[in-house]
PDB file of N, CA and C in Angstrom:
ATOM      1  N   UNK A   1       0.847  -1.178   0.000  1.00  0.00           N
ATOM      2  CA  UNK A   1       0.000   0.000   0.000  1.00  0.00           C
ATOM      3  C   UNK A   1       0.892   1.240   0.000  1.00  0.00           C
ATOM      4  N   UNK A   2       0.561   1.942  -1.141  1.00  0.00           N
ATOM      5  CA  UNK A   2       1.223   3.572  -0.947  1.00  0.00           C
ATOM      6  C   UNK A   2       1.368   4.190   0.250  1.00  0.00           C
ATOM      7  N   UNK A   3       2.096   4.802   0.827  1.00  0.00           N
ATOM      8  CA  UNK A   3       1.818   5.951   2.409  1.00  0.00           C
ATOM      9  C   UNK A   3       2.182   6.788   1.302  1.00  0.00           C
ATOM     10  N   UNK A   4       0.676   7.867   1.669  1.00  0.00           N
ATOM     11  CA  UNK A   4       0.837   9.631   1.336  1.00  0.00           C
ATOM     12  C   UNK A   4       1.116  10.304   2.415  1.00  0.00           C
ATOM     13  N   UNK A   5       1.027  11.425   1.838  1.00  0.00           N
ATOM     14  CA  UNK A   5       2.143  12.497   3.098  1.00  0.00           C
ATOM     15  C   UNK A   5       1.125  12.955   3.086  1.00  0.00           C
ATOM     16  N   UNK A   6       0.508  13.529   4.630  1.00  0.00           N
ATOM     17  CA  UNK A   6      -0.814  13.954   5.065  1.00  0.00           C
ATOM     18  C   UNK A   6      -0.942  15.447   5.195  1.00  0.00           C
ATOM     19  N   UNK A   7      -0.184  16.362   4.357  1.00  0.00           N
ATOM     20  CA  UNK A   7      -0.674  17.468   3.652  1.00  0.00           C
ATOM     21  C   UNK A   7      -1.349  17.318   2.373  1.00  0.00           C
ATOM     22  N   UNK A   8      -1.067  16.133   1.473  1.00  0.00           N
ATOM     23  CA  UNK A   8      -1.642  15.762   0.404  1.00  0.00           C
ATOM     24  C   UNK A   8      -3.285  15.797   0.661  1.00  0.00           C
ATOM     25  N   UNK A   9      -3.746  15.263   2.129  1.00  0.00           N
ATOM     26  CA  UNK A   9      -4.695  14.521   2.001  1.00  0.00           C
ATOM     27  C   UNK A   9      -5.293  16.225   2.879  1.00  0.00           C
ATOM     28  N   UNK A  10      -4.702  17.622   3.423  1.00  0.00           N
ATOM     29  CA  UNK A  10      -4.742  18.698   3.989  1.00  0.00           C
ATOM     30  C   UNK A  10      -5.148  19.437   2.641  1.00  0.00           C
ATOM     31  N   UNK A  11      -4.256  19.450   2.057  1.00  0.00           N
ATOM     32  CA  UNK A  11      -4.316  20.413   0.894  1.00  0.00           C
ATOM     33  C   UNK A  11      -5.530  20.257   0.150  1.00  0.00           C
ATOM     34  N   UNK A  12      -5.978  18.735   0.006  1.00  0.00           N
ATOM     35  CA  UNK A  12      -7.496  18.178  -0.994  1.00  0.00           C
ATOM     36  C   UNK A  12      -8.677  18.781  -0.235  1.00  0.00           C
ATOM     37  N   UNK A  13      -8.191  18.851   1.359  1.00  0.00           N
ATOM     38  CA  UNK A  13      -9.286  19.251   1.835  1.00  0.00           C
ATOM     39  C   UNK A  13      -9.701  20.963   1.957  1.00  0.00           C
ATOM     40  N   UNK A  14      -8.857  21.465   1.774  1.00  0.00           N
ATOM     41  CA  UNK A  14      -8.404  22.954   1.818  1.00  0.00           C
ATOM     42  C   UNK A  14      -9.347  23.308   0.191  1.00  0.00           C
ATOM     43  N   UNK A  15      -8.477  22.541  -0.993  1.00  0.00           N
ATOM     44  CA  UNK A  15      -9.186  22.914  -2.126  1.00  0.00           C
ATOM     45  C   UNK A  15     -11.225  22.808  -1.915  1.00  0.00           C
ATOM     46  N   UNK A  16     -11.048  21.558  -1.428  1.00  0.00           N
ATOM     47  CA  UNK A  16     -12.852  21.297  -1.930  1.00  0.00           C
ATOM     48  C   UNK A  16     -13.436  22.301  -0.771  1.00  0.00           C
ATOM     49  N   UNK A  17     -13.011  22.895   0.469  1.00  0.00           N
ATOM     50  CA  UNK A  17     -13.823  23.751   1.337  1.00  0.00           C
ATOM     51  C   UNK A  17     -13.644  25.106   0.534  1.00  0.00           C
ATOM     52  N   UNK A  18     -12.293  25.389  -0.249  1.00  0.00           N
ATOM     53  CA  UNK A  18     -12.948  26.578  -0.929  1.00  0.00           C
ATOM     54  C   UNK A  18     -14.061  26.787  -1.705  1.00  0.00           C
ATOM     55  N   UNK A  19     -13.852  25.543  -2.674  1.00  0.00           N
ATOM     56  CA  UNK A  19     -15.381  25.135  -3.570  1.00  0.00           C
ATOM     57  C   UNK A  19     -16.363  25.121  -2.988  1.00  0.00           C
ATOM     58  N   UNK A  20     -17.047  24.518  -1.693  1.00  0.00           N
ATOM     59  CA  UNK A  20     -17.894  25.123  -1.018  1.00  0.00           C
ATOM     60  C   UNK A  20     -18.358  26.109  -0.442  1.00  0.00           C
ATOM     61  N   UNK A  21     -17.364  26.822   0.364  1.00  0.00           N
ATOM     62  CA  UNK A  21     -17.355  28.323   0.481  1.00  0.00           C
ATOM     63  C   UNK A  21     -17.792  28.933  -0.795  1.00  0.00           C
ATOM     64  N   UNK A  22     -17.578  28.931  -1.984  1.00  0.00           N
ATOM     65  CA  UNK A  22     -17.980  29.777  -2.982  1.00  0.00           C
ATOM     66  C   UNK A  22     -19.073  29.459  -3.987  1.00  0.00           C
ATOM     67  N   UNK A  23     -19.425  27.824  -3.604  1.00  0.00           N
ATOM     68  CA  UNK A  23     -20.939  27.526  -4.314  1.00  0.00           C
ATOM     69  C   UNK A  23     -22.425  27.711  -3.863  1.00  0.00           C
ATOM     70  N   UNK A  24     -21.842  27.262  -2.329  1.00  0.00           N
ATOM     71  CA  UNK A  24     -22.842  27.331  -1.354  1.00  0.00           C
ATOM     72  C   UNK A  24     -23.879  28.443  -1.520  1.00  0.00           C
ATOM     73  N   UNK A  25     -23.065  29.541  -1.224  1.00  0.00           N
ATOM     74  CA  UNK A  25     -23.828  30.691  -1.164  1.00  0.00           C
ATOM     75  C   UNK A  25     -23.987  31.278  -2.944  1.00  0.00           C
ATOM     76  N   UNK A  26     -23.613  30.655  -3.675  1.00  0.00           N
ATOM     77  CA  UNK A  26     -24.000  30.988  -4.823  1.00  0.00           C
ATOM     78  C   UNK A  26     -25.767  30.624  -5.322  1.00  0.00           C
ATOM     79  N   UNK A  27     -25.298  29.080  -5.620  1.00  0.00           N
ATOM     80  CA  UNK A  27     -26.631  27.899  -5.795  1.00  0.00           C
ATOM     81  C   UNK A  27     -27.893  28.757  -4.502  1.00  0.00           C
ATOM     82  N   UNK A  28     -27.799  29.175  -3.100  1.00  0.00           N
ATOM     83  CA  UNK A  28     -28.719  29.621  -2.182  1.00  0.00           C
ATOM     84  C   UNK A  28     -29.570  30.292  -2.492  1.00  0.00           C
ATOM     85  N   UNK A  29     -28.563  31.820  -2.656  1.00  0.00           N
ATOM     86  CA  UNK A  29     -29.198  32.913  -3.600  1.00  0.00           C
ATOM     87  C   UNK A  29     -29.769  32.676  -4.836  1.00  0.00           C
ATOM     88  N   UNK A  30     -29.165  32.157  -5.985  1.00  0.00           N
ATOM     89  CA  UNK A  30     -29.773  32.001  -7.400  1.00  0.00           C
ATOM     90  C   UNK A  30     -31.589  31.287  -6.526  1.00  0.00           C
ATOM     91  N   UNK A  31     -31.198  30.043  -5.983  1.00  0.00           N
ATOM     92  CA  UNK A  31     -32.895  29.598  -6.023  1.00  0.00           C
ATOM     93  C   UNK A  31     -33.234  30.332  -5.312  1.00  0.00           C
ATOM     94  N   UNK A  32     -32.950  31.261  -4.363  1.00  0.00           N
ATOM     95  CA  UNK A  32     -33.774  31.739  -3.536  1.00  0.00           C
ATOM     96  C   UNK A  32     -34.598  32.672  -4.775  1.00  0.00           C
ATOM     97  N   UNK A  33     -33.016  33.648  -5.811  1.00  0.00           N
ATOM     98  CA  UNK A  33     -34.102  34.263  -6.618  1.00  0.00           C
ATOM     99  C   UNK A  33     -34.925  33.856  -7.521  1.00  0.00           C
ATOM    100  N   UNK A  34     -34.508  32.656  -8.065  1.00  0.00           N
ATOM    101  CA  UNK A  34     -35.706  31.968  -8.838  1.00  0.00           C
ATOM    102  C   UNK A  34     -37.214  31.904  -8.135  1.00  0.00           C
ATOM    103  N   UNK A  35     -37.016  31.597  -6.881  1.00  0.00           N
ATOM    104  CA  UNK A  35     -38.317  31.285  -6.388  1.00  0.00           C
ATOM    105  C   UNK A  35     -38.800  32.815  -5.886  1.00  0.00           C
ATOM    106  N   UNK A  36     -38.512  33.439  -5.623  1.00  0.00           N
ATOM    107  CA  UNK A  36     -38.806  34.980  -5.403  1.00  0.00           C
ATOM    108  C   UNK A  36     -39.610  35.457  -7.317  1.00  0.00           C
ATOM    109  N   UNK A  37     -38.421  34.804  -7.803  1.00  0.00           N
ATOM    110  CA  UNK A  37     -39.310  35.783  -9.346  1.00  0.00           C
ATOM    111  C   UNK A  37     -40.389  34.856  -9.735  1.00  0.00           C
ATOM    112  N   UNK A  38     -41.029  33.508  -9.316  1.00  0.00           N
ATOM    113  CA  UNK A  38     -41.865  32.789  -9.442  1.00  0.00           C
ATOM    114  C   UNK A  38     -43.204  33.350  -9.062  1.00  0.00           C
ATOM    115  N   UNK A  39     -42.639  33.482  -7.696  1.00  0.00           N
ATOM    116  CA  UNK A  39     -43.638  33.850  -6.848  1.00  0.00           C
ATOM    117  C   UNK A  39     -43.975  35.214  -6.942  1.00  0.00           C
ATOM    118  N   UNK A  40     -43.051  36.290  -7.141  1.00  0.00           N
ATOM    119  CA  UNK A  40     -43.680  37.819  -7.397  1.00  0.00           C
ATOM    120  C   UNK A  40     -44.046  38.006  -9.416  1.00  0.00           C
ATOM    121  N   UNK A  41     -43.781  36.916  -9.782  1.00  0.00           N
ATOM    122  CA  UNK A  41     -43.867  37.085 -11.363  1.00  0.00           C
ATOM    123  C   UNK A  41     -42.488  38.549 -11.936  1.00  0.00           C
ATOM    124  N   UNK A  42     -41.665  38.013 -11.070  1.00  0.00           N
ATOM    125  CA  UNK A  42     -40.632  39.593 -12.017  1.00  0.00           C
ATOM    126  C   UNK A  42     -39.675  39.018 -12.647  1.00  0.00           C
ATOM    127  N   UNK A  43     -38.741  39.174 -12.636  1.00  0.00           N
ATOM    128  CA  UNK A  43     -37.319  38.498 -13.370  1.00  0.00           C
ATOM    129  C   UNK A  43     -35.840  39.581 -13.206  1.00  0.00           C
ATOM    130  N   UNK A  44     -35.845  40.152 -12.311  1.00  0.00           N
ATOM    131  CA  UNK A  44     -34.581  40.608 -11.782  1.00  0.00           C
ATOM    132  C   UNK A  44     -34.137  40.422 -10.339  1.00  0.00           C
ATOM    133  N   UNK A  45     -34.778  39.496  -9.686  1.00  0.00           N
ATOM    134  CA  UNK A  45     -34.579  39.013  -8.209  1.00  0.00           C
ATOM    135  C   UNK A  45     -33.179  37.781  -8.257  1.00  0.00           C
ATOM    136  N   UNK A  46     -32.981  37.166  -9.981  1.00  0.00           N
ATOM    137  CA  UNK A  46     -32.357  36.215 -10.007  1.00  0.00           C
ATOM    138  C   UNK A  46     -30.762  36.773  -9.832  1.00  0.00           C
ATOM    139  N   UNK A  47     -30.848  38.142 -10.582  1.00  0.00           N
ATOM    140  CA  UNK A  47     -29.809  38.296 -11.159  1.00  0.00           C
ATOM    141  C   UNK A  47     -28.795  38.804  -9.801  1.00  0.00           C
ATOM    142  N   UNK A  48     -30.161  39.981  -8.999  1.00  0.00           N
ATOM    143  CA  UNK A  48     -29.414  40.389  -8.297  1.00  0.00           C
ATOM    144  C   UNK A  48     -28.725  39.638  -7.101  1.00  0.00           C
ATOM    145  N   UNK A  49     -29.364  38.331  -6.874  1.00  0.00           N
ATOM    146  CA  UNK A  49     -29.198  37.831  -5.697  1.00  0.00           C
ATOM    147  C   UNK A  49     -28.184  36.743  -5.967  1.00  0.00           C
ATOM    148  N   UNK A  50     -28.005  36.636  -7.453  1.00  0.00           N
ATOM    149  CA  UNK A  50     -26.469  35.773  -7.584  1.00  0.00           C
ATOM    150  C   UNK A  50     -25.491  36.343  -7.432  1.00  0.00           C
ATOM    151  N   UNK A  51     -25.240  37.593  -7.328  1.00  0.00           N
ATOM    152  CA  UNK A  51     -24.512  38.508  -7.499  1.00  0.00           C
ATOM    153  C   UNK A  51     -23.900  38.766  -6.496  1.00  0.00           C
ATOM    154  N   UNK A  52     -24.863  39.242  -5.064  1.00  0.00           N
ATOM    155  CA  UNK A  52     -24.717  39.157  -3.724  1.00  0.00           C
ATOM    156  C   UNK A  52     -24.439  37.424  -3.444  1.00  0.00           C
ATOM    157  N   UNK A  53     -24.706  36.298  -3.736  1.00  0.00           N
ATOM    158  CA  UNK A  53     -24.174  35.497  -3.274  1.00  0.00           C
ATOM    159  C   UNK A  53     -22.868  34.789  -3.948  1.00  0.00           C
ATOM    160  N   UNK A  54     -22.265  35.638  -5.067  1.00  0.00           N
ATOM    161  CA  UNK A  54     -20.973  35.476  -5.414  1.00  0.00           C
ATOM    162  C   UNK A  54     -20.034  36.497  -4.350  1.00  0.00           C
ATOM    163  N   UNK A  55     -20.515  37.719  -4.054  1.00  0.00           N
ATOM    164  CA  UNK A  55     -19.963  38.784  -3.586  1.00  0.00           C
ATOM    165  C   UNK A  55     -19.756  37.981  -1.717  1.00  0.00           C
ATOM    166  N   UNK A  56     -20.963  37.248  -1.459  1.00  0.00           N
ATOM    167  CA  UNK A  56     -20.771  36.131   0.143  1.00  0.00           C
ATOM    168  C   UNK A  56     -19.758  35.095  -0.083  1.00  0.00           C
ATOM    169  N   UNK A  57     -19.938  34.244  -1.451  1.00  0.00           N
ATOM    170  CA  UNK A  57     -18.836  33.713  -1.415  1.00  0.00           C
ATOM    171  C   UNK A  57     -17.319  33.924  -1.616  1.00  0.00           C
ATOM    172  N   UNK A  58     -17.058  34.639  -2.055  1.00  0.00           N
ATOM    173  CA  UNK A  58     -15.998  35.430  -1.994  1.00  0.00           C
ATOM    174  C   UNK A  58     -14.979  35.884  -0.950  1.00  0.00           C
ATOM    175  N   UNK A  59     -16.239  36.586   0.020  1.00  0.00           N
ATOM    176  CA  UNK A  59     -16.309  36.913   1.082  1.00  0.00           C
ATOM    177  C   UNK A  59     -15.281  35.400   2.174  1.00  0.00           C
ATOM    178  N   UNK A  60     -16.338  34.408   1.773  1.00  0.00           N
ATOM    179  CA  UNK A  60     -16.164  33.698   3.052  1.00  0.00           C
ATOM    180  C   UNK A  60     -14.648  32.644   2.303  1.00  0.00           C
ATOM    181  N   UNK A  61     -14.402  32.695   0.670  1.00  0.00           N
ATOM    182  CA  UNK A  61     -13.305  32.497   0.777  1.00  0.00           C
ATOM    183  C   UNK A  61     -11.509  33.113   1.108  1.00  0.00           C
ATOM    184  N   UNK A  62     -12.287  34.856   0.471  1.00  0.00           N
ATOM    185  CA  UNK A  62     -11.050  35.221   1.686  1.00  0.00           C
ATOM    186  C   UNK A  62     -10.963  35.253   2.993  1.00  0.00           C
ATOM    187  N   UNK A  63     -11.900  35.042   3.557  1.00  0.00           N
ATOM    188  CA  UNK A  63     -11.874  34.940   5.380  1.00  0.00           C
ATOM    189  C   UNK A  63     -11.066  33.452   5.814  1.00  0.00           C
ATOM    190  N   UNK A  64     -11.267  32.374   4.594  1.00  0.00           N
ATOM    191  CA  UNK A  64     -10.872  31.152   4.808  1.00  0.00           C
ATOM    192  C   UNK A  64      -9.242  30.934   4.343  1.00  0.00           C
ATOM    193  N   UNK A  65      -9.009  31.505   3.512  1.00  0.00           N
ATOM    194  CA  UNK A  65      -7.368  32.050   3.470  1.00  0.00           C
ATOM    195  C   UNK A  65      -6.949  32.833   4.268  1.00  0.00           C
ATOM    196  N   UNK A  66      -7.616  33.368   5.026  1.00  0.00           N
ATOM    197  CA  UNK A  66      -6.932  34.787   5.814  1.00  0.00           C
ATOM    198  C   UNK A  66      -6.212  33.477   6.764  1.00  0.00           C
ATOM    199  N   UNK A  67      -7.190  33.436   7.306  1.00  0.00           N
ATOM    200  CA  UNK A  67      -7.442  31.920   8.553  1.00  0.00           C
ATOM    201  C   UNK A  67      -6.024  30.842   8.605  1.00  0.00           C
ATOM    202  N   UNK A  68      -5.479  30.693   7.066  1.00  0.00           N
ATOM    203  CA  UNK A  68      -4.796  29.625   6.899  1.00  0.00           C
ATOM    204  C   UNK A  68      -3.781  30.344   7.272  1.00  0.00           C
ATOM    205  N   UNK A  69      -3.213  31.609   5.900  1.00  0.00           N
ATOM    206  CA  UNK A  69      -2.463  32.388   6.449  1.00  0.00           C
ATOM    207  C   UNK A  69      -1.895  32.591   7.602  1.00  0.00           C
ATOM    208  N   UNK A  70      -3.050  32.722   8.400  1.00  0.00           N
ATOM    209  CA  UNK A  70      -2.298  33.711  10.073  1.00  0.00           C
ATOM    210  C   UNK A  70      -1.726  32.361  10.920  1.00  0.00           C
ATOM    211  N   UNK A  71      -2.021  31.108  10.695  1.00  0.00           N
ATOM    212  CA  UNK A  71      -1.950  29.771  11.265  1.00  0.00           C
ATOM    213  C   UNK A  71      -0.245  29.710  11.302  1.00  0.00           C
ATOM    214  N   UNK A  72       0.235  29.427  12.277  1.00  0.00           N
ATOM    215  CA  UNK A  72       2.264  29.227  12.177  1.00  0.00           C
ATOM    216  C   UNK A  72       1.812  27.834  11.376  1.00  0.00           C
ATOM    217  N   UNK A  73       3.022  27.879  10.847  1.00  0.00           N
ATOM    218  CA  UNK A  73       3.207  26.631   9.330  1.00  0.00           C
ATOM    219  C   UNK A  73       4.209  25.414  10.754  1.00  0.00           C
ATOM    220  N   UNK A  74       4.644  24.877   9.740  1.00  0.00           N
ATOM    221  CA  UNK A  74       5.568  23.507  10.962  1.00  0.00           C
ATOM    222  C   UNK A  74       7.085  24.058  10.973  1.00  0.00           C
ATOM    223  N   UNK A  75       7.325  25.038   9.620  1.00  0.00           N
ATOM    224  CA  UNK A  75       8.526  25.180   9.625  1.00  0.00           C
ATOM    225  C   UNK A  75       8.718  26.627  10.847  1.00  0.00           C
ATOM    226  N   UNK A  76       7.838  27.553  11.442  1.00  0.00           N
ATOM    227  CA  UNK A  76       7.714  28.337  12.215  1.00  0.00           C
ATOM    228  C   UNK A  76       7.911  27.799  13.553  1.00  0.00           C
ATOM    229  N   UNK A  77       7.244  26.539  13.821  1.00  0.00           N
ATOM    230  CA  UNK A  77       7.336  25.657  15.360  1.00  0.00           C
ATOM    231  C   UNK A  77       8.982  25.122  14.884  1.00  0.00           C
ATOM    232  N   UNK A  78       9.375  24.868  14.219  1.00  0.00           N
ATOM    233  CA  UNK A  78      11.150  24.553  14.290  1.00  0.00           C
ATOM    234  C   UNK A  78      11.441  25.623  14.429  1.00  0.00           C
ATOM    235  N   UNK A  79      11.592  27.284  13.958  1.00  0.00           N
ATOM    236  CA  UNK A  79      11.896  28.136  14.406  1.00  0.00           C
ATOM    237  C   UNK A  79      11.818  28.945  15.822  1.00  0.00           C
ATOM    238  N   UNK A  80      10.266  28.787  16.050  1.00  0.00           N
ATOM    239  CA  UNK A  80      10.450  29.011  17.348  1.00  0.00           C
ATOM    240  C   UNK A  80      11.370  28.005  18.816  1.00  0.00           C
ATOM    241  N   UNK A  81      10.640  26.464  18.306  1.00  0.00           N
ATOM    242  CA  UNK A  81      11.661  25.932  19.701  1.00  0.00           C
ATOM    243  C   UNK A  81      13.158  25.721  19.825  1.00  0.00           C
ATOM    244  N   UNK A  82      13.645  26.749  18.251  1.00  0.00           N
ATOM    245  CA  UNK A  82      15.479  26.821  18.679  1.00  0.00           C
ATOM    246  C   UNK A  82      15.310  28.176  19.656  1.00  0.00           C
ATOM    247  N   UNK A  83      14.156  29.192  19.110  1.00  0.00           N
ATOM    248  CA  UNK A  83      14.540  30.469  20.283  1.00  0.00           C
ATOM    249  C   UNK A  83      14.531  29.909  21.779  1.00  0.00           C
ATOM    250  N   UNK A  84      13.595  29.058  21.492  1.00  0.00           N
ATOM    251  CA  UNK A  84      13.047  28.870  23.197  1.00  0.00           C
ATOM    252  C   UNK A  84      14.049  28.107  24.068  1.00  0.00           C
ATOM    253  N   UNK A  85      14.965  27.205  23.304  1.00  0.00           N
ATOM    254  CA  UNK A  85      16.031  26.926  23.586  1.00  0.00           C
ATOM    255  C   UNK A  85      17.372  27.528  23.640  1.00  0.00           C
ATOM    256  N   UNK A  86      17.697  29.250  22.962  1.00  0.00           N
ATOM    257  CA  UNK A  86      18.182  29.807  22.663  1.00  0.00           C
ATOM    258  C   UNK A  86      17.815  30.259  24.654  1.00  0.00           C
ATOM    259  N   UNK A  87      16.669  30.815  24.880  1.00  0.00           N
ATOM    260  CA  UNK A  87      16.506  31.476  25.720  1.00  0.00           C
ATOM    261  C   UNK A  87      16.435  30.461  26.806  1.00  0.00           C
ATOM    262  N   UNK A  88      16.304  29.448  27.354  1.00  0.00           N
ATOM    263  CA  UNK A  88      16.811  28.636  28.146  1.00  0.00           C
ATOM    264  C   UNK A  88      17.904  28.385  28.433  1.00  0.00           C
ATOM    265  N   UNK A  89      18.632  28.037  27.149  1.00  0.00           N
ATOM    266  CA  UNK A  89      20.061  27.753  27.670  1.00  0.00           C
ATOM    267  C   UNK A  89      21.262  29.020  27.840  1.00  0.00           C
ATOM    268  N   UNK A  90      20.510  29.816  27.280  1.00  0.00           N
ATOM    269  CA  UNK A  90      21.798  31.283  26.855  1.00  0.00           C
ATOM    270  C   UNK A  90      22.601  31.092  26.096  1.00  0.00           C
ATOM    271  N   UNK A  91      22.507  29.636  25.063  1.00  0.00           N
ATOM    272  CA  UNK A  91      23.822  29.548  23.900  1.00  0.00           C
ATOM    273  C   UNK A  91      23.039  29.742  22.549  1.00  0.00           C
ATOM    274  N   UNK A  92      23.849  30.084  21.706  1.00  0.00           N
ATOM    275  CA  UNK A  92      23.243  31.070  20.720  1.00  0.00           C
ATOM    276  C   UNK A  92      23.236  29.335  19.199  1.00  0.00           C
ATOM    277  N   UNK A  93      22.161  29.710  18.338  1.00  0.00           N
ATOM    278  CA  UNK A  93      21.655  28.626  17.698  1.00  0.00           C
ATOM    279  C   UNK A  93      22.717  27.775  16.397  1.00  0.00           C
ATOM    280  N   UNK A  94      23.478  28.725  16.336  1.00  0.00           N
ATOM    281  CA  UNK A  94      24.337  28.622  15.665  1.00  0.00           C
ATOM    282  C   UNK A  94      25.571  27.169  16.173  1.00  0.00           C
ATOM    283  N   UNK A  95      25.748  27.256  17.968  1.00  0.00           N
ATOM    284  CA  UNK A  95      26.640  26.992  18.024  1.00  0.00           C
ATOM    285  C   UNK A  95      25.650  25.375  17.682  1.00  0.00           C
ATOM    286  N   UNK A  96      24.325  25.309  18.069  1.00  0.00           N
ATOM    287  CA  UNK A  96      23.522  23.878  18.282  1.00  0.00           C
ATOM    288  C   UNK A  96      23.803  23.679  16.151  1.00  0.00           C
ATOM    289  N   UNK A  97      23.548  24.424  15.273  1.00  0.00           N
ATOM    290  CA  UNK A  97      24.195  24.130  14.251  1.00  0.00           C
ATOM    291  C   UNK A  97      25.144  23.355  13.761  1.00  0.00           C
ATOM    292  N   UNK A  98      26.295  23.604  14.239  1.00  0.00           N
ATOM    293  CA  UNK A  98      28.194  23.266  14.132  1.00  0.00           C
ATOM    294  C   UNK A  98      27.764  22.240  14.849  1.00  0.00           C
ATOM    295  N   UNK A  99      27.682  21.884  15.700  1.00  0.00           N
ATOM    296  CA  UNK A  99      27.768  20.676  16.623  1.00  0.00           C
ATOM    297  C   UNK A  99      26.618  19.401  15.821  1.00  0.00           C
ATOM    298  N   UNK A 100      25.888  19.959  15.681  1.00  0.00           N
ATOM    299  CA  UNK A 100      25.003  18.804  14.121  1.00  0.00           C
ATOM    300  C   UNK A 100      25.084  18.076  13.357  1.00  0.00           C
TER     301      UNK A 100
END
């Protein structure tokens, strides 16, 4: 059996929640305006309300990158626990380098 590396299986999930984030509220609005122009007999309830629910999805996919963004990555937690060891021991990271 293959072993994948479990950002592979992070990253698939990252892609398809953007796709949701940005259909969701698409598909909502459109029927909501379909059924709005059904029911009032007009035909500009569709347009506007896909519009606003492209402008929500949008919305909630940059909020969902912001999110990832601000998250420390793994290579940040190796950076930080040489400081923290930097500041425990009082020897500087370089020398834990050379000695490697």
């Amino acid at each position: 059996m293959l072993k994948y590396n479990r950002s592979v299986y992070q990253s698939l999930t990252m892609i398809g929640q953007f796709g949701i984030n940005m259909l969701v509220p698409v598909f909502l609005c459109s029927f909501l305006g379909i059924y709005l122009d059904r029911k009032l007999e007009t035909s500009c309830f569709v347009v506007i309300l896909f519009f606003i629910g492209a402008a929500a999805g949008g919305r909630n996919c940059y909020r969902f990158a912001k999110k990832i963004f601000d998250r420390p990555s793994s290579t940040d937690a190796y950076v930080h626990k040489g400081r923290k060891r930097v500041r425990e021991t009082g020897i500087k990271e370089e020398h834990y380098e050379k000695n490697s």
